[in-house]
PDB file of N, CA and C in Angstrom:
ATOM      1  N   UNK A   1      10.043   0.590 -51.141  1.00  0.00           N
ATOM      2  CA  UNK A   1      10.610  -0.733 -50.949  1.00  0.00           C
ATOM      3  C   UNK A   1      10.675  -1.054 -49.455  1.00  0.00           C
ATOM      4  N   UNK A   2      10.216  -2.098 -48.975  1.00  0.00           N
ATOM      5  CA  UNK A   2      10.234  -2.975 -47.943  1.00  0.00           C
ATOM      6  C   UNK A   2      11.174  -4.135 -47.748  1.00  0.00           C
ATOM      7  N   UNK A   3      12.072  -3.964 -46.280  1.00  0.00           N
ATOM      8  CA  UNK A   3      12.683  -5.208 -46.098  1.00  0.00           C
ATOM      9  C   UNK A   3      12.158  -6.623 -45.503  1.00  0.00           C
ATOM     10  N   UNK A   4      11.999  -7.874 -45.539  1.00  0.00           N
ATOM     11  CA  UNK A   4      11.627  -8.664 -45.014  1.00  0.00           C
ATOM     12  C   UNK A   4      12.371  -9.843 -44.415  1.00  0.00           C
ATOM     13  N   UNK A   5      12.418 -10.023 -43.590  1.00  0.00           N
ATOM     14  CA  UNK A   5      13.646 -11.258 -43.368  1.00  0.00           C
ATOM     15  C   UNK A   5      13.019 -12.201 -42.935  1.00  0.00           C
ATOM     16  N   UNK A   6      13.192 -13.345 -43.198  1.00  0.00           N
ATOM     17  CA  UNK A   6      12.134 -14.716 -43.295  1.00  0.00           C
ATOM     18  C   UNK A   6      13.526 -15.316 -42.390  1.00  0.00           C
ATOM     19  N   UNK A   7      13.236 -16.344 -41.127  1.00  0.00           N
ATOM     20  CA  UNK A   7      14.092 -16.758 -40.392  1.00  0.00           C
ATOM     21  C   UNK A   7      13.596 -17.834 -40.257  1.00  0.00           C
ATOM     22  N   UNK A   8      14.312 -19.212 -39.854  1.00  0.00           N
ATOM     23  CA  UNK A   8      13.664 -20.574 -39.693  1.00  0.00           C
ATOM     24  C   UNK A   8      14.459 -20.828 -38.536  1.00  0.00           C
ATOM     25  N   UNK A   9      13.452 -21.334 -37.258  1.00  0.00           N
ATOM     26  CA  UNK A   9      13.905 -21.432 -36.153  1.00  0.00           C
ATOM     27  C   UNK A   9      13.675 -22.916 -35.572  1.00  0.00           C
ATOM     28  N   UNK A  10      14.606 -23.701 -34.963  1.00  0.00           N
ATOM     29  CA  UNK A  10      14.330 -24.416 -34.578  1.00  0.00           C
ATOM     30  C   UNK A  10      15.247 -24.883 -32.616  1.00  0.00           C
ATOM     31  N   UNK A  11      14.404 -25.154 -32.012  1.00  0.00           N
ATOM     32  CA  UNK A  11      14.981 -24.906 -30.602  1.00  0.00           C
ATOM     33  C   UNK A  11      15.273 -23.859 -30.219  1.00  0.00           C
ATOM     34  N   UNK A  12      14.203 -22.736 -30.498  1.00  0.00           N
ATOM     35  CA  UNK A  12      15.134 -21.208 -30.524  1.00  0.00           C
ATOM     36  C   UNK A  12      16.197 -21.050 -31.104  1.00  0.00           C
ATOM     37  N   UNK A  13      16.767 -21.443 -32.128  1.00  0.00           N
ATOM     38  CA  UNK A  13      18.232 -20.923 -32.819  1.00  0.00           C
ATOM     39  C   UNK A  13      17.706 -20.862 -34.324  1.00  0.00           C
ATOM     40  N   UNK A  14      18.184 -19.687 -35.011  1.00  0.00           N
ATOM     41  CA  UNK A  14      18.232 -19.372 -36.306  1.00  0.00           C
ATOM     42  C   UNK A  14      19.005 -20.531 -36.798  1.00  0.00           C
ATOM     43  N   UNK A  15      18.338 -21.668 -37.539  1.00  0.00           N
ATOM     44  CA  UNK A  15      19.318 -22.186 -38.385  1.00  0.00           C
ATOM     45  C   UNK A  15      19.423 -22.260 -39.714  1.00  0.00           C
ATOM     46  N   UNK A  16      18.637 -21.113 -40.556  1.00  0.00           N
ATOM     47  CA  UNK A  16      18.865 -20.081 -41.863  1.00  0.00           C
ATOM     48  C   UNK A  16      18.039 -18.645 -42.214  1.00  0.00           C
ATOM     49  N   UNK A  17      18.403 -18.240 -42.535  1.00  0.00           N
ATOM     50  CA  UNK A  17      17.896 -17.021 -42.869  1.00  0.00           C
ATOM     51  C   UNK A  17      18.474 -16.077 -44.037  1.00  0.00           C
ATOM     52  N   UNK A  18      17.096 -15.207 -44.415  1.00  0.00           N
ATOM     53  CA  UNK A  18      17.478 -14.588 -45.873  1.00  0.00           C
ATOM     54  C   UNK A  18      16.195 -13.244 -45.783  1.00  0.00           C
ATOM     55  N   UNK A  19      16.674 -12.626 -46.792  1.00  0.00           N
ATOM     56  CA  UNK A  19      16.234 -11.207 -46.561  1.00  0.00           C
ATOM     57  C   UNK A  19      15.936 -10.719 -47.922  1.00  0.00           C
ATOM     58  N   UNK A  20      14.388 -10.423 -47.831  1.00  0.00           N
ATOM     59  CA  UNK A  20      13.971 -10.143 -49.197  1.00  0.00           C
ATOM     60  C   UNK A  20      13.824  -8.429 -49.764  1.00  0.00           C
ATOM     61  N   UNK A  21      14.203  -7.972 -50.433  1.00  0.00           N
ATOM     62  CA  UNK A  21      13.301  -6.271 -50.729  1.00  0.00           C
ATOM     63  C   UNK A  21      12.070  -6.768 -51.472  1.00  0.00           C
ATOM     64  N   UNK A  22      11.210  -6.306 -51.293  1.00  0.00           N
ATOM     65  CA  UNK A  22      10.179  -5.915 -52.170  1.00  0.00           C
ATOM     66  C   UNK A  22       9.349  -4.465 -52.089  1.00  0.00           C
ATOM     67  N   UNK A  23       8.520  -4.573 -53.495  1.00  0.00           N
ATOM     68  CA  UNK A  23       7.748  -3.161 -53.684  1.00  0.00           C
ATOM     69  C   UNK A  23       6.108  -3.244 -53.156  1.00  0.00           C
ATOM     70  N   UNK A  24       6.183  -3.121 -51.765  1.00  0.00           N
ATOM     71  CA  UNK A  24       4.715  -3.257 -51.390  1.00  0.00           C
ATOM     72  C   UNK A  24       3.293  -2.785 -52.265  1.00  0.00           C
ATOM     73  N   UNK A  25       3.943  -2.094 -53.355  1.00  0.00           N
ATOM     74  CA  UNK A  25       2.751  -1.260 -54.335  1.00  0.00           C
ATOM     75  C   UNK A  25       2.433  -2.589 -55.696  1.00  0.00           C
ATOM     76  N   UNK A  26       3.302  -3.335 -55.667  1.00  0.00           N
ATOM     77  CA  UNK A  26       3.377  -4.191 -57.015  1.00  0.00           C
ATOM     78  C   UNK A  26       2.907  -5.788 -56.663  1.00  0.00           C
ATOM     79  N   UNK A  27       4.112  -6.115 -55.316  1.00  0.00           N
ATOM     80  CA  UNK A  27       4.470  -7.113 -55.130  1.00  0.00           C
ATOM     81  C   UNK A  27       2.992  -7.439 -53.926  1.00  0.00           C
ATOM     82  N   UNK A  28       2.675  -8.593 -54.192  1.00  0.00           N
ATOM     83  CA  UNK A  28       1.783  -9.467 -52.953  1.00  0.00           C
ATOM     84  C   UNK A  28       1.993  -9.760 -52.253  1.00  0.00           C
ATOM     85  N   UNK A  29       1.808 -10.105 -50.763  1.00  0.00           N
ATOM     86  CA  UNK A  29       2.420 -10.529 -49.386  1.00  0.00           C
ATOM     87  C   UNK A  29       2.779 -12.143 -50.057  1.00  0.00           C
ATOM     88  N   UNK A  30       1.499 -13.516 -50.836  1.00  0.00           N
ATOM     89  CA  UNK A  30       1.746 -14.498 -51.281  1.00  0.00           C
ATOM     90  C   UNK A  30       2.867 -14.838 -51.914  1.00  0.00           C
ATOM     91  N   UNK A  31       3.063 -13.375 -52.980  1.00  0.00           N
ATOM     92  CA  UNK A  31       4.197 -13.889 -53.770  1.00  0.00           C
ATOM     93  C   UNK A  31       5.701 -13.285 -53.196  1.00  0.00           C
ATOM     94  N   UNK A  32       5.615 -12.684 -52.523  1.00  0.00           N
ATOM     95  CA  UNK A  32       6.762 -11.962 -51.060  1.00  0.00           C
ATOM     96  C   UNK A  32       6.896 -13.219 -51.027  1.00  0.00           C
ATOM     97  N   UNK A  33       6.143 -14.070 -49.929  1.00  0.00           N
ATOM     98  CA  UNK A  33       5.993 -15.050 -49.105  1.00  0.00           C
ATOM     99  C   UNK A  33       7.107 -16.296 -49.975  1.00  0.00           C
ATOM    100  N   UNK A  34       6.393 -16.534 -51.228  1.00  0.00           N
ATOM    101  CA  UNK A  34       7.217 -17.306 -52.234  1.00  0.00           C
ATOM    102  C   UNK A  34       7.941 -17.433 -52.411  1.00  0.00           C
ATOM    103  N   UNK A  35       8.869 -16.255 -53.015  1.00  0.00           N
ATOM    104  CA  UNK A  35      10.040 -15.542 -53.309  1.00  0.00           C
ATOM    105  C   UNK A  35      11.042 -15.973 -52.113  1.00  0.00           C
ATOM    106  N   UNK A  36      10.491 -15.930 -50.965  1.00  0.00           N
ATOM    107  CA  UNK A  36      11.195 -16.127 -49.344  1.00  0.00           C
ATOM    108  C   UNK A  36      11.678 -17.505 -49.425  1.00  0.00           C
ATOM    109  N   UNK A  37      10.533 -18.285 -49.476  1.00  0.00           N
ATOM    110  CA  UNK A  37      10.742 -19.650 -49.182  1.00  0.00           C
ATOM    111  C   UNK A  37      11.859 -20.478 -50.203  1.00  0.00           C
ATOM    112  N   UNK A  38      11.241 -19.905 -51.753  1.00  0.00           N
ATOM    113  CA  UNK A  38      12.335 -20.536 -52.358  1.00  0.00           C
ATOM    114  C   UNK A  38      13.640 -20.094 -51.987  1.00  0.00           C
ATOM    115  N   UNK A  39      13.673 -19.213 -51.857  1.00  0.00           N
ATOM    116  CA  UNK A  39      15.565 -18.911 -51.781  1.00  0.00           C
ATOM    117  C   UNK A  39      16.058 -19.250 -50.069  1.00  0.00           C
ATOM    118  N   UNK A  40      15.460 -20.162 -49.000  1.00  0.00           N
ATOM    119  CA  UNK A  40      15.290 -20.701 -48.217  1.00  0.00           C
ATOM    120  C   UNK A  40      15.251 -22.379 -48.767  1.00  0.00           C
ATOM    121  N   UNK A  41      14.964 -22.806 -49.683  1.00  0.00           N
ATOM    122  CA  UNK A  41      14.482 -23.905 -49.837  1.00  0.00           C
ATOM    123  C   UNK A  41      13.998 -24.695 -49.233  1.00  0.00           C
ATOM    124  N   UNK A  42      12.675 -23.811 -48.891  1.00  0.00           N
ATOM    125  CA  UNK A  42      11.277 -24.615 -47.645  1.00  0.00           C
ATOM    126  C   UNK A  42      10.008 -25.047 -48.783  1.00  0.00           C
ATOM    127  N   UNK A  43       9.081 -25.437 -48.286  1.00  0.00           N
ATOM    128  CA  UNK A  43       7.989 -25.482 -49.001  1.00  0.00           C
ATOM    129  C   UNK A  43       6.941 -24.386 -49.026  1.00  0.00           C
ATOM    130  N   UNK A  44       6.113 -23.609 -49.216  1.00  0.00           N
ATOM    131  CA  UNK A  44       5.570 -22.506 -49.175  1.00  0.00           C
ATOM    132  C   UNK A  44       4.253 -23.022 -48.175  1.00  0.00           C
ATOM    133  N   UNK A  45       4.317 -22.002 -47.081  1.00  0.00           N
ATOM    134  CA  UNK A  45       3.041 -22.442 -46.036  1.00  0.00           C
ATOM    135  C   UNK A  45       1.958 -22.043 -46.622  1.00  0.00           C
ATOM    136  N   UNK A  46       0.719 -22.642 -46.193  1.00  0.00           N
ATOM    137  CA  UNK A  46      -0.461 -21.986 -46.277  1.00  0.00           C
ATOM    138  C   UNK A  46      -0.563 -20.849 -45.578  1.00  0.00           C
ATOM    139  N   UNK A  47      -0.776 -19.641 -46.611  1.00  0.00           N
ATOM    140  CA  UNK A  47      -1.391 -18.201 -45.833  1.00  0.00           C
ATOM    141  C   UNK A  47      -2.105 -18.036 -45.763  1.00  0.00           C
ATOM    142  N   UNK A  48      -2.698 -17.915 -44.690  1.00  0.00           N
ATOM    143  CA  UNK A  48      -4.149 -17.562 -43.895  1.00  0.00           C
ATOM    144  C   UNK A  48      -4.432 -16.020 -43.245  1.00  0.00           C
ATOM    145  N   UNK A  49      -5.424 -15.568 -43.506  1.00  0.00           N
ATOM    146  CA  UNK A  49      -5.587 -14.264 -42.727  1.00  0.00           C
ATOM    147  C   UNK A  49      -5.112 -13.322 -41.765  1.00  0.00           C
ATOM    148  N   UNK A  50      -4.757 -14.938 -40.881  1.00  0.00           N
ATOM    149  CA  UNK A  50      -4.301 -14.313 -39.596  1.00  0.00           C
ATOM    150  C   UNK A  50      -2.721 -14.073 -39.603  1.00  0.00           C
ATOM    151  N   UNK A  51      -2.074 -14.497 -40.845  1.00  0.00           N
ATOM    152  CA  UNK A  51      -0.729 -14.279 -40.744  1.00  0.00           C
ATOM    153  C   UNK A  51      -0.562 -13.167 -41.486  1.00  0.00           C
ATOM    154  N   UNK A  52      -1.728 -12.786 -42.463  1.00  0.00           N
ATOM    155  CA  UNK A  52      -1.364 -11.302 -43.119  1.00  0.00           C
ATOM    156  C   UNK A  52      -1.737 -10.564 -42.126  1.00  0.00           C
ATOM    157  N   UNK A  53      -2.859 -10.540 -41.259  1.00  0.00           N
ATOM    158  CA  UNK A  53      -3.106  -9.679 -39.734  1.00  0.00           C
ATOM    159  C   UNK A  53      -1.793  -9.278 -38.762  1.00  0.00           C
ATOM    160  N   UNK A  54      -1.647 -10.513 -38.806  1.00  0.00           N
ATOM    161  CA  UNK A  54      -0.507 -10.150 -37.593  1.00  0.00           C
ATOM    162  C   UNK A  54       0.934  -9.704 -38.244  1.00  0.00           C
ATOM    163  N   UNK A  55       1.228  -9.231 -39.381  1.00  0.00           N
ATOM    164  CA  UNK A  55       2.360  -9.254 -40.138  1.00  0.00           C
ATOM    165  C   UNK A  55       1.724  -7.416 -40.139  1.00  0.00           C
ATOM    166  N   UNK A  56       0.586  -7.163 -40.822  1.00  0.00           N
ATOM    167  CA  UNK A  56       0.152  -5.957 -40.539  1.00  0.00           C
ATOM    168  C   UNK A  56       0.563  -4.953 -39.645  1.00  0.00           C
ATOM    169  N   UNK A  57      -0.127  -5.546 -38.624  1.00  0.00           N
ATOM    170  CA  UNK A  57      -0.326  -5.408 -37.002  1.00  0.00           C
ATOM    171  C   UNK A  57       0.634  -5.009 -36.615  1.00  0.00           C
ATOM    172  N   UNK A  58       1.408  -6.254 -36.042  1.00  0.00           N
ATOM    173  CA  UNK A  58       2.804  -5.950 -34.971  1.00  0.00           C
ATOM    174  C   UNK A  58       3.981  -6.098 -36.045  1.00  0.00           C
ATOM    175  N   UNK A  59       4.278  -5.967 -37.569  1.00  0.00           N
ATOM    176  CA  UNK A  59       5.015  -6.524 -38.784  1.00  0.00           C
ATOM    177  C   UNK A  59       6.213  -7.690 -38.198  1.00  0.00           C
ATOM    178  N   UNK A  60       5.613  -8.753 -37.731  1.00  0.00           N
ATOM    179  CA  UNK A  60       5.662 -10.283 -37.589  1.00  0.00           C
ATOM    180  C   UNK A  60       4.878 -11.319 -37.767  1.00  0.00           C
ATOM    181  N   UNK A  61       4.956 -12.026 -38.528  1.00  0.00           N
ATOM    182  CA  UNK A  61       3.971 -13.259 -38.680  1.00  0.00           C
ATOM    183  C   UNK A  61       5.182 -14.713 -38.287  1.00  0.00           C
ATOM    184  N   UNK A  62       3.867 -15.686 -38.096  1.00  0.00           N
ATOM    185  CA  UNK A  62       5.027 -16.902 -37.637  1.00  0.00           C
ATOM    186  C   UNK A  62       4.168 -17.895 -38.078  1.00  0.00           C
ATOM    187  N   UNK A  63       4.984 -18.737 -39.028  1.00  0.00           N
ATOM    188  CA  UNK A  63       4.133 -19.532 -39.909  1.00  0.00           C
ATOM    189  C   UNK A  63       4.824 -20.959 -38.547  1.00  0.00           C
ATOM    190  N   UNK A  64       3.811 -22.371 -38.506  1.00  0.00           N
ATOM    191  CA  UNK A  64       4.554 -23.077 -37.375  1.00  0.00           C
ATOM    192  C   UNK A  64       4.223 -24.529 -38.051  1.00  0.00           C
ATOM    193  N   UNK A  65       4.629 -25.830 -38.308  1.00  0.00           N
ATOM    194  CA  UNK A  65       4.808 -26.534 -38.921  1.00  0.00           C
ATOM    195  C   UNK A  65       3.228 -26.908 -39.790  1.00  0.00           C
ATOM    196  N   UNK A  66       2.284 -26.917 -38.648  1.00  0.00           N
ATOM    197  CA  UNK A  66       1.163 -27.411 -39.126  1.00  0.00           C
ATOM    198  C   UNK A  66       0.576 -26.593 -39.981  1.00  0.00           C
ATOM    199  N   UNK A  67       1.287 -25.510 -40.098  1.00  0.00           N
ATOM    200  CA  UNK A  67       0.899 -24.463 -41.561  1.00  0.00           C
ATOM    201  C   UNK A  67       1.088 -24.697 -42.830  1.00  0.00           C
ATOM    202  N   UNK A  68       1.924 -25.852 -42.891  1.00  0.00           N
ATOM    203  CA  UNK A  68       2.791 -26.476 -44.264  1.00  0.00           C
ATOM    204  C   UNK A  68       1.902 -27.976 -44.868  1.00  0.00           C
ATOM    205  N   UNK A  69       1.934 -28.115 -45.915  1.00  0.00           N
ATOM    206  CA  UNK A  69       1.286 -29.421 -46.553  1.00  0.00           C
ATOM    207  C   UNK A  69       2.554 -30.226 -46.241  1.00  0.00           C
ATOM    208  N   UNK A  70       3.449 -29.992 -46.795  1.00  0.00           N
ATOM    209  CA  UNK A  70       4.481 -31.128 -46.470  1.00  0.00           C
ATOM    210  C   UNK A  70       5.151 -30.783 -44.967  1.00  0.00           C
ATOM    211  N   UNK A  71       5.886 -32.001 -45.152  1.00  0.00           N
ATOM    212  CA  UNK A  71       6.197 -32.163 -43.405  1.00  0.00           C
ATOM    213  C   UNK A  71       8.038 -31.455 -43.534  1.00  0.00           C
ATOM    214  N   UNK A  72       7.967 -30.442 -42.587  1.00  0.00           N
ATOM    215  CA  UNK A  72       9.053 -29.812 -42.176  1.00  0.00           C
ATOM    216  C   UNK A  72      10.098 -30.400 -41.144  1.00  0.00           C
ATOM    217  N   UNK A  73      11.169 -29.889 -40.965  1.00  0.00           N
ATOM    218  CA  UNK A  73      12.055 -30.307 -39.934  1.00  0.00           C
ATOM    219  C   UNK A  73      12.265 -29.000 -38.813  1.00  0.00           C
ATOM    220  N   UNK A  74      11.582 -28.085 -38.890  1.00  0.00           N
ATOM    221  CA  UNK A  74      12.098 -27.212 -38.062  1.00  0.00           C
ATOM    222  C   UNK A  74      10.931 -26.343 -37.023  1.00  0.00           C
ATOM    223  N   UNK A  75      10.572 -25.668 -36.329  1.00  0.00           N
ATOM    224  CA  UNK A  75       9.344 -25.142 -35.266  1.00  0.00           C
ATOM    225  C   UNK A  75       8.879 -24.342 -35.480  1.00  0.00           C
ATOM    226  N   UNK A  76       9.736 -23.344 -36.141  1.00  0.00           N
ATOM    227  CA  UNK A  76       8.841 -22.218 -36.583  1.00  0.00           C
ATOM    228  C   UNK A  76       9.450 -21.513 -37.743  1.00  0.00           C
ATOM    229  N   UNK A  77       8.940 -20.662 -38.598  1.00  0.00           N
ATOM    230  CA  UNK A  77       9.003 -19.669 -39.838  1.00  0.00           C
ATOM    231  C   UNK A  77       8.700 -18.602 -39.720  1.00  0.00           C
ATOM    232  N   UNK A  78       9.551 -17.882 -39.260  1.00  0.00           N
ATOM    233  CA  UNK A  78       9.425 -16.342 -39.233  1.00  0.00           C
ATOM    234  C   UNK A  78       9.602 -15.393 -39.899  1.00  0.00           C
ATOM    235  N   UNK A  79       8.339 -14.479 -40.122  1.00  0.00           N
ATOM    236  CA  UNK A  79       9.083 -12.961 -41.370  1.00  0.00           C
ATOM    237  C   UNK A  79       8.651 -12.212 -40.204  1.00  0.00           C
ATOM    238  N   UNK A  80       9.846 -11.156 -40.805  1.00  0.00           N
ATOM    239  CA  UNK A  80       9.862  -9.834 -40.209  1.00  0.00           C
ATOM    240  C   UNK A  80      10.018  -8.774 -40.734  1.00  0.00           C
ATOM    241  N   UNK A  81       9.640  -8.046 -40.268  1.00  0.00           N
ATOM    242  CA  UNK A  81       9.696  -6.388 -41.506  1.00  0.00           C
ATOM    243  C   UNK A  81      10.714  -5.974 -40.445  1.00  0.00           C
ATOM    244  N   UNK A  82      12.133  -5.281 -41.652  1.00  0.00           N
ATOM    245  CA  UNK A  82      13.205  -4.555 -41.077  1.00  0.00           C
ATOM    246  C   UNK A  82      12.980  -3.424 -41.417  1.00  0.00           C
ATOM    247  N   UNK A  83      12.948  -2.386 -40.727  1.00  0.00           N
ATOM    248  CA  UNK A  83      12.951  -1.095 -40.538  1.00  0.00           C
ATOM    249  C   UNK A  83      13.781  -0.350 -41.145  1.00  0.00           C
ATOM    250  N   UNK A  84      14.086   0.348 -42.613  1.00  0.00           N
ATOM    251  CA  UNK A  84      14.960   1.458 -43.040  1.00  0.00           C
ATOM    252  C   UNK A  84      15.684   2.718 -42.290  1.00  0.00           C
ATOM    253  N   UNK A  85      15.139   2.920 -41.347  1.00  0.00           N
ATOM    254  CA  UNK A  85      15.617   3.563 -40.836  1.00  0.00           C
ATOM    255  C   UNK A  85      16.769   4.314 -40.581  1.00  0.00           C
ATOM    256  N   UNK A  86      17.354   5.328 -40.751  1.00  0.00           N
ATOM    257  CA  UNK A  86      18.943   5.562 -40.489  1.00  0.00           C
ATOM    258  C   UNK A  86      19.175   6.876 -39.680  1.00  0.00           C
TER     259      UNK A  86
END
């Protein structure tokens, strides 16, 4: 199980955020992605390559308005992978 925390930023300030588990063996980054937004109540961005790359990569992706079909109010959409660690 993987943590993910999906953050919506606008002017640099968190103004919601929520935190998903999922089972990286079952679950899809798309339907992760889904799961996020609704319980955010955003619209679901278009995922493109480069946001499963860079979510990979450095485990951050940043979805930014023009990623969305409908029109947003806020600058950016951030997931992040939280670290289990203890």
């Amino acid at each position: 199980m993987i943590k993910i925390w999906g953050k919506i930023l606008s002017d640099d300030k968190i103004i919601k955020s929520s935190t998903v588990s999922v089972d990286e063996k079952t679950t899809t980054f798309f339907d992760m992605l889904k799961n996020l937004c609704q319980s955010l109540n955003i619209p679901t961005p278009v995922l493109l390559d480069k946001h499963v790359y860079d979510f990979n990569l450095f485990n951050v992706c940043t979805f930014k308005p023009d990623d969305f079909v409908e029109s947003v109010i806020f600058d950016r959409f951030v997931l992040e992978h939280i670290n289990n660690d203890k």
